[in-house]
N, C-alpha and C. Protein backbone atom coordinates (compact mmCIF):
# COMPACT_ATOMS: atom_id res chain seq x y z
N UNK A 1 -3.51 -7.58 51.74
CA UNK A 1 -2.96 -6.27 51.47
C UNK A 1 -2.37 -6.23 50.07
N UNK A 2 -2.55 -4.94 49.19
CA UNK A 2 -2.30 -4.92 48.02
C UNK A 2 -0.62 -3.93 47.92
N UNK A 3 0.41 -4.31 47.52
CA UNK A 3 1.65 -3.45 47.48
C UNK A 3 1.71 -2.96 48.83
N UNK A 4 1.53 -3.57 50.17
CA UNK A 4 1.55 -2.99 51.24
C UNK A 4 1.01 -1.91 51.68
N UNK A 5 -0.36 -1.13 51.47
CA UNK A 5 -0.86 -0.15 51.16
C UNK A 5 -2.41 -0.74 51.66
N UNK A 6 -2.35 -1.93 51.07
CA UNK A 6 -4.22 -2.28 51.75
C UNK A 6 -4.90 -1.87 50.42
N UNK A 7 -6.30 -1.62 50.36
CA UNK A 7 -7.04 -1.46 48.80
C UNK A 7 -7.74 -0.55 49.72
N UNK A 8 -6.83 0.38 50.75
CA UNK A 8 -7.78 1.94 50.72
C UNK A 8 -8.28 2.40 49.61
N UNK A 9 -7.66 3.40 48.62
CA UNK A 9 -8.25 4.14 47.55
C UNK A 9 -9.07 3.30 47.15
N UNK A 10 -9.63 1.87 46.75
CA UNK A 10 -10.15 1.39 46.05
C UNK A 10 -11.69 1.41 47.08
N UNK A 11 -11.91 0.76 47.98
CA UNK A 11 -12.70 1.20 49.30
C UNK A 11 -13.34 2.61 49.25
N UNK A 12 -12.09 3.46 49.36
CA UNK A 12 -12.58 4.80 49.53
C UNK A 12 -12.78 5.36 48.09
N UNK A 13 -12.88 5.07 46.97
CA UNK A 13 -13.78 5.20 45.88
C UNK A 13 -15.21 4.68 45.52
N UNK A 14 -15.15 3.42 46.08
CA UNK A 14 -16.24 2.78 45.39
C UNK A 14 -17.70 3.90 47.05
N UNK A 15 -17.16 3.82 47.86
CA UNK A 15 -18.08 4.24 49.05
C UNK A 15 -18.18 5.93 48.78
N UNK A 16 -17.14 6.45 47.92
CA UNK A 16 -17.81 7.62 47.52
C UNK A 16 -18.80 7.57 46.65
N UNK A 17 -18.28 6.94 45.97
CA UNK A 17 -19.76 6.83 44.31
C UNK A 17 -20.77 6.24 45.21
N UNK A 18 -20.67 5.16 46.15
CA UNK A 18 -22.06 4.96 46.76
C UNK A 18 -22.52 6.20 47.73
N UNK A 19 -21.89 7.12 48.48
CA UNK A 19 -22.44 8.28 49.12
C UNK A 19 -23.08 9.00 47.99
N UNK A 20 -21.98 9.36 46.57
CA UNK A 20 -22.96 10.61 46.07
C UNK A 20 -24.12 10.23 45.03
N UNK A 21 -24.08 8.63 44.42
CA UNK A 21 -24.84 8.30 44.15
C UNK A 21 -26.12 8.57 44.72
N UNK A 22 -26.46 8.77 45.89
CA UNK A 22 -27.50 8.69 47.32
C UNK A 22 -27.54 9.66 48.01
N UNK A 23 -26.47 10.74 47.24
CA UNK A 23 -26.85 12.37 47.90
C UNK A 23 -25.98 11.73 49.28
N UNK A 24 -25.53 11.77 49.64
CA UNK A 24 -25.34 11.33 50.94
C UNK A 24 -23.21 12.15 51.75
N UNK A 25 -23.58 13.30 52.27
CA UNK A 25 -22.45 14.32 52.23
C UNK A 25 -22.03 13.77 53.19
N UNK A 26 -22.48 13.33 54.60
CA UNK A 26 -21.79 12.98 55.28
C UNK A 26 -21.02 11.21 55.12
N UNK A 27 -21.33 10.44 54.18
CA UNK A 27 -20.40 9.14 54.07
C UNK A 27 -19.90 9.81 53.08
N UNK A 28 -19.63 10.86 51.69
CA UNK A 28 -18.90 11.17 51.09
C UNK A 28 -17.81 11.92 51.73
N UNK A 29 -17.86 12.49 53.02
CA UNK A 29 -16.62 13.44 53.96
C UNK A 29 -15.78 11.89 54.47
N UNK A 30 -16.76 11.10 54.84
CA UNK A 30 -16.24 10.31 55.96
C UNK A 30 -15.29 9.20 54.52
N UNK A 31 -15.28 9.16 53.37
CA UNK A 31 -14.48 8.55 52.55
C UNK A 31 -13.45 9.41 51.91
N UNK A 32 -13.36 10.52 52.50
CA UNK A 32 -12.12 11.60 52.48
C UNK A 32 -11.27 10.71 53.01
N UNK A 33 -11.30 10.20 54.13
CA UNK A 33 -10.16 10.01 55.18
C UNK A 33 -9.64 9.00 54.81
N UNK A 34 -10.05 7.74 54.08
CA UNK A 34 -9.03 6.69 53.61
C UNK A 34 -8.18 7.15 52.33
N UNK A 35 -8.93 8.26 51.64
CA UNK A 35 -8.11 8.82 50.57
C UNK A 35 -6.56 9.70 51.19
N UNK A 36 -7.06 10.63 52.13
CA UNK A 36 -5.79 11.19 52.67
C UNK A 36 -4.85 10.14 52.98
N UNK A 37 -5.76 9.49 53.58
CA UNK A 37 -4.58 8.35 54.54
C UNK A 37 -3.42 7.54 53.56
N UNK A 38 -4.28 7.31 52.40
CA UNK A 38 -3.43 6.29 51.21
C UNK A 38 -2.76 7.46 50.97
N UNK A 39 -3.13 8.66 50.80
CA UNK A 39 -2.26 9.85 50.30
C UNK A 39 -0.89 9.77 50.67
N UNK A 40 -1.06 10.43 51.97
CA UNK A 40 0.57 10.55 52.57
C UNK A 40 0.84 8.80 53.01
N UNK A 41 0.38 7.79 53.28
CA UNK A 41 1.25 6.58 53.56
C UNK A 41 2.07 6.64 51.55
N UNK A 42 1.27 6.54 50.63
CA UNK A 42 1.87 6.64 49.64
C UNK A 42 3.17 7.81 49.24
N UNK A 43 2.91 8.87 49.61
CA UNK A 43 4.20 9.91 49.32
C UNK A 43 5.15 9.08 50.32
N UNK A 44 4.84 8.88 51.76
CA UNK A 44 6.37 8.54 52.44
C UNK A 44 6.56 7.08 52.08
N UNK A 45 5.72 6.46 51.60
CA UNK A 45 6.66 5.23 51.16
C UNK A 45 7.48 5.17 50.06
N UNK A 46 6.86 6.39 48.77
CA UNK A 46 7.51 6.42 47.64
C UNK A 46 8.53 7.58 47.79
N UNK A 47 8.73 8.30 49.05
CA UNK A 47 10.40 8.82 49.28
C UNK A 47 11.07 7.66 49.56
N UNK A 48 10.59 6.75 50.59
CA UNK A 48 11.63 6.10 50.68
C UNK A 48 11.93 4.82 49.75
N UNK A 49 10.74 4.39 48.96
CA UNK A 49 11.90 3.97 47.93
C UNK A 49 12.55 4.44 47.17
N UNK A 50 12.18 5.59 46.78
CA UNK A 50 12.71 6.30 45.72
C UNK A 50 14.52 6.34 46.15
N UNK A 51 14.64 6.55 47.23
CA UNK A 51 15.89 7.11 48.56
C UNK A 51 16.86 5.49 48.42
N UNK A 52 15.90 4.71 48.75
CA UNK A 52 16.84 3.03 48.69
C UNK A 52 16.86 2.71 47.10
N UNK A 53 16.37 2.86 46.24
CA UNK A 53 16.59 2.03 44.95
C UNK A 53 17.57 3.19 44.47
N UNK A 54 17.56 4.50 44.43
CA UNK A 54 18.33 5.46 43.92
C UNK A 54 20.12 5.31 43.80
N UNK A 55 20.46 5.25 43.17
CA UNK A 55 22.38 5.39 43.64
C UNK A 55 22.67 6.96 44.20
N UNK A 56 23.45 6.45 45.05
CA UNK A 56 23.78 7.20 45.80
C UNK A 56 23.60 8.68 45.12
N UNK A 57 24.61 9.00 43.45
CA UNK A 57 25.02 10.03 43.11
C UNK A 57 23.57 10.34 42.46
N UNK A 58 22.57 9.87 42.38
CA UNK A 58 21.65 10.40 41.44
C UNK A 58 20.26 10.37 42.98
N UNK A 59 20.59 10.13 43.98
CA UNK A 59 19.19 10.30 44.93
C UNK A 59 18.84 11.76 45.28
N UNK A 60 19.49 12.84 44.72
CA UNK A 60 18.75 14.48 45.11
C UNK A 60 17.81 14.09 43.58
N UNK A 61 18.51 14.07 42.74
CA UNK A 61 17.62 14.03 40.89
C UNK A 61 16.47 13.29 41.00
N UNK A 62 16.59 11.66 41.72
CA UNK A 62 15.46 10.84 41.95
C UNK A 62 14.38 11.62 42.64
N UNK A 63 14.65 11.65 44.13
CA UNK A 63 13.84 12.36 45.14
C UNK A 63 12.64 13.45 44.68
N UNK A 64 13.65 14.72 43.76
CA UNK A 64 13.43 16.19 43.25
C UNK A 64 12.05 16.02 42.31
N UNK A 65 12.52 14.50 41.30
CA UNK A 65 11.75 14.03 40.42
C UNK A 65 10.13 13.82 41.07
N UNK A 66 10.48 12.89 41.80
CA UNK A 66 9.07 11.89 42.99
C UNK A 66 8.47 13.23 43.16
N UNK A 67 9.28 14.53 44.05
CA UNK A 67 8.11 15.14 44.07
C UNK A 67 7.22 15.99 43.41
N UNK A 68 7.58 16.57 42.12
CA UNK A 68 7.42 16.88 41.35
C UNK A 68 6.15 15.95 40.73
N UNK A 69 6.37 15.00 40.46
CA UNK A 69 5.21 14.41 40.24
C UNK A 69 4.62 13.97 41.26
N UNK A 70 4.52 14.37 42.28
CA UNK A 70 3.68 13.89 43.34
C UNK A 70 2.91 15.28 43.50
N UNK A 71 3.45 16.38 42.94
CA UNK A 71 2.76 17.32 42.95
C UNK A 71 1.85 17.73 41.97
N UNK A 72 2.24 17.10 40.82
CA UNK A 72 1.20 16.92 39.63
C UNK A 72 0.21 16.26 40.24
N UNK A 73 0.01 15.32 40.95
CA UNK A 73 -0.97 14.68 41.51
C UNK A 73 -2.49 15.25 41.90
N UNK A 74 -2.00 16.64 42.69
CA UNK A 74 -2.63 17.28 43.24
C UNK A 74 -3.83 18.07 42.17
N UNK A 75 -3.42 18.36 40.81
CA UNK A 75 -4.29 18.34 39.78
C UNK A 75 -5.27 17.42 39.50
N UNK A 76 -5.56 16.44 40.43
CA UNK A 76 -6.25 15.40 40.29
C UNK A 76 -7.52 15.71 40.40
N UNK A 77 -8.25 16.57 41.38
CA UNK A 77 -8.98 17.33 41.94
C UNK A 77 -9.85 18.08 40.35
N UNK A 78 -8.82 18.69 39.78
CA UNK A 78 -9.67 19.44 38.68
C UNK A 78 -10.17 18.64 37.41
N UNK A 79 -9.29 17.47 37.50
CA UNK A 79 -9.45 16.13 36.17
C UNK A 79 -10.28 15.51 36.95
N UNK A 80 -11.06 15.33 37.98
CA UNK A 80 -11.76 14.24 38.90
C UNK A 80 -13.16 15.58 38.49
N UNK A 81 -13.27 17.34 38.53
CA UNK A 81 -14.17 17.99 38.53
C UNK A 81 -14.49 17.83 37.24
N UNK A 82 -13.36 17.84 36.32
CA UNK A 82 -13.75 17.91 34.80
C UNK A 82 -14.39 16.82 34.13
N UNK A 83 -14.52 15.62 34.59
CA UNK A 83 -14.81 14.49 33.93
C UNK A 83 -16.73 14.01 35.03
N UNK A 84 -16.53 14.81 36.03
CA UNK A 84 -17.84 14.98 36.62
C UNK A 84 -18.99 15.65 35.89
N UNK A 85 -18.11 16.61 35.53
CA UNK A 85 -19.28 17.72 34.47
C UNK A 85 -19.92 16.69 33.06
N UNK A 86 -18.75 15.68 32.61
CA UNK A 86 -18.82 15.22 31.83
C UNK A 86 -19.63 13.86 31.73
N UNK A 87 -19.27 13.28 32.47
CA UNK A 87 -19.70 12.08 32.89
C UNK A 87 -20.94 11.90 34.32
N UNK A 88 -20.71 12.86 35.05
CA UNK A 88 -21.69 12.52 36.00
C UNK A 88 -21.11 12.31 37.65
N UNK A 89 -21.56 12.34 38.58
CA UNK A 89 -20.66 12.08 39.88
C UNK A 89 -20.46 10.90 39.90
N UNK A 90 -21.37 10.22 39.89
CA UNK A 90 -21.26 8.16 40.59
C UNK A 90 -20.42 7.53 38.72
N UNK A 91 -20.51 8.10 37.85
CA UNK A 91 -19.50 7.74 36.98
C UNK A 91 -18.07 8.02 37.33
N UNK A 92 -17.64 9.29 37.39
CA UNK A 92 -17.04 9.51 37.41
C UNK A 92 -16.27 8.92 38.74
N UNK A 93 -16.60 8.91 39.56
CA UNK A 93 -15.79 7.95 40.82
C UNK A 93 -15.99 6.40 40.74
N UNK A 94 -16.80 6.08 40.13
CA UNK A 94 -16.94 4.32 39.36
C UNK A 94 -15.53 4.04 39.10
N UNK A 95 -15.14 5.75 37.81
CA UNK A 95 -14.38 5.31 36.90
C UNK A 95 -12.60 5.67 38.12
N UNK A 96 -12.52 6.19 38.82
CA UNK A 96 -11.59 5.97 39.85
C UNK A 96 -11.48 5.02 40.52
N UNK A 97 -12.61 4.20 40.85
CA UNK A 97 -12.49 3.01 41.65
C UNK A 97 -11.34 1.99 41.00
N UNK A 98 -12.40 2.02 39.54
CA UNK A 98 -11.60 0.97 38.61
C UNK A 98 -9.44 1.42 38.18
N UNK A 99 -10.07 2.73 38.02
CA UNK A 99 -8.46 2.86 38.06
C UNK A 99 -7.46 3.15 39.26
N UNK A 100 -8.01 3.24 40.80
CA UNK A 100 -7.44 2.91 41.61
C UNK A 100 -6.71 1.50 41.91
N UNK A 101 -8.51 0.41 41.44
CA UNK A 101 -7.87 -0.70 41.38
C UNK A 101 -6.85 -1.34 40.55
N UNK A 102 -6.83 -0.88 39.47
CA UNK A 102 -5.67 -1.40 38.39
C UNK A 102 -4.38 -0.86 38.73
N UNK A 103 -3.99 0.40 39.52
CA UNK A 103 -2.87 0.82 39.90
C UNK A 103 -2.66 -0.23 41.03
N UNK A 104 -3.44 -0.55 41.91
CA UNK A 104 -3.40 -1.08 42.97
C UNK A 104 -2.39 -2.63 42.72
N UNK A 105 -2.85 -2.87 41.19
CA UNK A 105 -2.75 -4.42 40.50
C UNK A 105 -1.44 -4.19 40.11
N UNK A 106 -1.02 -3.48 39.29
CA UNK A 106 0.42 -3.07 38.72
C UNK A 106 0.66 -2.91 40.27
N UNK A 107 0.95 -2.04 40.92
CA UNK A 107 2.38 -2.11 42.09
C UNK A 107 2.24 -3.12 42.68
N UNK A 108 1.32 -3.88 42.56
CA UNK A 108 1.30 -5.54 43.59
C UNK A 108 2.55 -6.33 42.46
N UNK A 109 1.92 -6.53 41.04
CA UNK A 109 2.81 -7.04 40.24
C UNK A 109 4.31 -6.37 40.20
N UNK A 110 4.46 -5.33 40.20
CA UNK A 110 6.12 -4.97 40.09
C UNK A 110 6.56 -5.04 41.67
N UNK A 111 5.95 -4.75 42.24
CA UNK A 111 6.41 -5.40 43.94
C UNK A 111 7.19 -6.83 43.80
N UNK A 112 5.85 -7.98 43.36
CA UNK A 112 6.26 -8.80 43.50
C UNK A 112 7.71 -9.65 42.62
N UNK A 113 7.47 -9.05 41.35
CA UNK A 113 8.42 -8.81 40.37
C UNK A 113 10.05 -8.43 40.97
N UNK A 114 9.88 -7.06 41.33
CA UNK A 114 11.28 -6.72 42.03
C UNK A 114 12.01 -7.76 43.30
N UNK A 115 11.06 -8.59 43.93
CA UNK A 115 11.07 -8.95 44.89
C UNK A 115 11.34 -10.33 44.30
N UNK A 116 11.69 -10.64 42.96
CA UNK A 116 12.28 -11.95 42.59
C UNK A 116 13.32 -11.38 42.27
N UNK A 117 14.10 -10.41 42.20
CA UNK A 117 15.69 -9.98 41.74
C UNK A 117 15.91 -9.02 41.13
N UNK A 118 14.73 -8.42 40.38
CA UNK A 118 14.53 -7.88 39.08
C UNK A 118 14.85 -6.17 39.55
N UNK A 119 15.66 -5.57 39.08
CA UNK A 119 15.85 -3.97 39.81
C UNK A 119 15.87 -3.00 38.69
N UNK A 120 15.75 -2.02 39.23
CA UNK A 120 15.08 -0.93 37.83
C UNK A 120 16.69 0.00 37.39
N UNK A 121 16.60 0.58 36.50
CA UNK A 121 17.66 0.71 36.03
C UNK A 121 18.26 1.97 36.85
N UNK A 122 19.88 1.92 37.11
CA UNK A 122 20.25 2.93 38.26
C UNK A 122 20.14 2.42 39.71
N UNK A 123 19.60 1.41 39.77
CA UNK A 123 19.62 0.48 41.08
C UNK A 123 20.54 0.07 41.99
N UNK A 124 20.48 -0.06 43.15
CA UNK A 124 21.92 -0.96 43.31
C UNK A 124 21.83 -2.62 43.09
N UNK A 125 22.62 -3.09 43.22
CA UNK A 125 21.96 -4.70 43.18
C UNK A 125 22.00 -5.43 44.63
């Protein structure tokens, strides 16, 4: 398991580019569902760290923040359409795989990082 999360998105990228590579609508629906799934396991895990690493007086500002950019997220959709036009379908989700996986790599590393002592600033200790 990667940052406690598993390497869904990474799975459910590379098996999309192989559905639309191959025309193939029904394994491209059926690789929806590990994307949702990493979706919301990711928002409620990142309330609740956001909620435990936060100090007390600054966890509405933290929280308010998370979702806010968790809602930028949702623009993902039109930067994932725009770079299709550009690049192509099975590129363009290639190129998600790879950057699913490298996100995947960073929160394994600062996971493991925090998890030697190391706390982000505004933390408690």
């Amino acid at each position: 398991m990667t940052a406690g999360f598993g390497t869904g998105p990474v799975e459910a990228a590379a098996l999309a580019q192989w559905a639309v590579r191959r025309a193939r609508f029904w394994l491209a629906l059926v690789s929806a569902i590990p994307f949702g799934l990493s979706y919301g396991l990711s928002l409620v895990a990142g309330l609740q760290e956001s909620e435990r690493r936060a100090a007390r007086e600054q966890r509405g500002a933290v929280v308010a923040i998370f979702y806010v950019l968790a809602y930028v997220g949702f623009a993902a959709p039109y930067l994932v359409d725009a770079l299709s036009s550009e690049l192509g379908r099975p590129a363009t989700f290639g190129a998600l795989a790879l950057v699913a996986l490298a996100l995947a790599a960073w929160v394994a590393a600062y996971a493991s990082s925090a998890r030697s002592g190391m706390t982000s600033v505004g933390s408690r200790p």
